[in-house]
Protein backbone atom coordinates (compact mmCIF):
# COMPACT_ATOMS: atom_id res chain seq x y z
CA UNK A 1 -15.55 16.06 6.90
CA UNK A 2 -11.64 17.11 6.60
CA UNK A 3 -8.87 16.04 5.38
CA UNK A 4 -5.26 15.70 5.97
CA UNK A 5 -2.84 16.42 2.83
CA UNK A 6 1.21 15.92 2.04
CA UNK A 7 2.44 16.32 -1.36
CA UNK A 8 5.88 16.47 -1.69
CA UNK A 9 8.46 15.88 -4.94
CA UNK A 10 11.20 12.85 -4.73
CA UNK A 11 13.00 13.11 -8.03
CA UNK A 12 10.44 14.25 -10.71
CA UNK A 13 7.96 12.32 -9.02
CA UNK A 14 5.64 13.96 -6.66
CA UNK A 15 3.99 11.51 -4.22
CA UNK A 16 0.58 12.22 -2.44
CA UNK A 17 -0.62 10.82 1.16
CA UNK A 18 -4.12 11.58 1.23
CA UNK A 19 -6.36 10.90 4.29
CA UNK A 20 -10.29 11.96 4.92
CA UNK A 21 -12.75 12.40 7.53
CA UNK A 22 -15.58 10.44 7.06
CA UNK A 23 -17.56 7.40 8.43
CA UNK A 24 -18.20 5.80 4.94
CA UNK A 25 -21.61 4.21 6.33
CA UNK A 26 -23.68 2.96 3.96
CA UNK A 27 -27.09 2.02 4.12
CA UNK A 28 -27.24 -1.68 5.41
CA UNK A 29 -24.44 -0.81 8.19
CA UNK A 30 -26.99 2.58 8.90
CA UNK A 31 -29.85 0.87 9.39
CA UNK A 32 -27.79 -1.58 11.63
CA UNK A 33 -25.92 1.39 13.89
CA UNK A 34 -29.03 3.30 13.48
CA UNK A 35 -26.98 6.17 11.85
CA UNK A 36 -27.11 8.19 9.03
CA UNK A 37 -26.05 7.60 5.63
CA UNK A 38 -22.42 8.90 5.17
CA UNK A 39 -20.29 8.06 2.75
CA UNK A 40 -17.69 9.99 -0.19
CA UNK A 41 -18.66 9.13 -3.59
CA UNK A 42 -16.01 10.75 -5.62
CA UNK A 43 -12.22 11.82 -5.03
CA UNK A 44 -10.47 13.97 -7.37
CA UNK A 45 -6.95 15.46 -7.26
CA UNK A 46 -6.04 18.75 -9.24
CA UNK A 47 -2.50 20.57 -9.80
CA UNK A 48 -3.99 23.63 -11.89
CA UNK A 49 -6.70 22.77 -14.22
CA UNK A 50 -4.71 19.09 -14.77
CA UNK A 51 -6.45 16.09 -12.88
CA UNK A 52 -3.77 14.12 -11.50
CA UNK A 53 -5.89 11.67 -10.04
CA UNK A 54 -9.12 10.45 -9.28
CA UNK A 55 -11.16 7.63 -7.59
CA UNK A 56 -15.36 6.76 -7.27
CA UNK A 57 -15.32 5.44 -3.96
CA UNK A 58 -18.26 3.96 -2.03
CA UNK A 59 -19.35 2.49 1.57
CA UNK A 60 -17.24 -0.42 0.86
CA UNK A 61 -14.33 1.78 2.21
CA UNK A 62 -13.33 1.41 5.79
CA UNK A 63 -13.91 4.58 7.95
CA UNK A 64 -11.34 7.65 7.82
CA UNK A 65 -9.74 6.29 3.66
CA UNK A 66 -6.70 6.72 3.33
CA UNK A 67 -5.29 7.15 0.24
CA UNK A 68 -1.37 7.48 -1.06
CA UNK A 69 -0.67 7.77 -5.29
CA UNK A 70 2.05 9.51 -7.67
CA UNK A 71 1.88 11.61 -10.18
CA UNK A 72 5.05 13.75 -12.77
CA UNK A 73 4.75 16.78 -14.08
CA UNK A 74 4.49 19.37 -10.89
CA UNK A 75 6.92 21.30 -9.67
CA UNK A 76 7.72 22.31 -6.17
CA UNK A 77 5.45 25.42 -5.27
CA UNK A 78 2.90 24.19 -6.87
CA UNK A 79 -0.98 23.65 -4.97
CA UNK A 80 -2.28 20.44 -5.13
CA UNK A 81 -5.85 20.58 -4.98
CA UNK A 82 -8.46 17.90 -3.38
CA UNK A 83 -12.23 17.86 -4.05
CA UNK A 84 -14.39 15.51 -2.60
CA UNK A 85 -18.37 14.83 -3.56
CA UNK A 86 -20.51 12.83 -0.75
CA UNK A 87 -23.76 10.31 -1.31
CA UNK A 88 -25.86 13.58 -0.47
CA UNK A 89 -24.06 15.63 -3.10
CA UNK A 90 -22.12 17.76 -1.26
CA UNK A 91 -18.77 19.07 -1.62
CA UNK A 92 -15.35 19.89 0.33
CA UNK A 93 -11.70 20.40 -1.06
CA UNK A 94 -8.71 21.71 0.31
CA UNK A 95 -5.37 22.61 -1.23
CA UNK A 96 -1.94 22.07 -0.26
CA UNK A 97 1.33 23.07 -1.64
CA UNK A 98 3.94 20.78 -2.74
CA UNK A 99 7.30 20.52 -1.06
């Protein structure tokens, strides 16, 4: 999976466009397709140790989510931080920095 950040600061509000990688097939549409299970359980956004944001997500999302939400309190420079948890327990993040 991978994902695609932009964080950038419009008066003190920074704004987030979010999108990831993945087929978000759950089991009934898998057993249809005959493809694996695939889906992102868990999205959580981080500036520092601060959570910002955060969403359970499920197969009930169309493929490749795409997400967009605001947040004050950063400051230009700072790293915006994206974690991700899968059905199988796995995890990805990536970091961007905000403009």
């Amino acid at each position: 999976m991978s994902m695609k950040i932009k964080a950038k600061i419009k008066k003190d509000v920074t704004e987030v466009k979010l999108l990831l990688s993945s087929p978000m097939v759950g089991k009934e549409e898998a057993e249809l397709k005959k493809v694996e299970v695939s889906y992102i359980t868990h999205v959580t956004a981080k500036v520092g140790t601060k959570v910002v944001w955060e969403a359970s997500t499920g197969p009930f999302l169309s493929k490749d989510p795409y997400f967009m939400f605001n947040f004050k309190g950063a400051k230009v420079g700072d790293e915006i931080v994206i974690e991700t948890i899968d059905n199988k327990g796995e995890t990805e993040s990536d970091k961007v920095v905000i403009k």
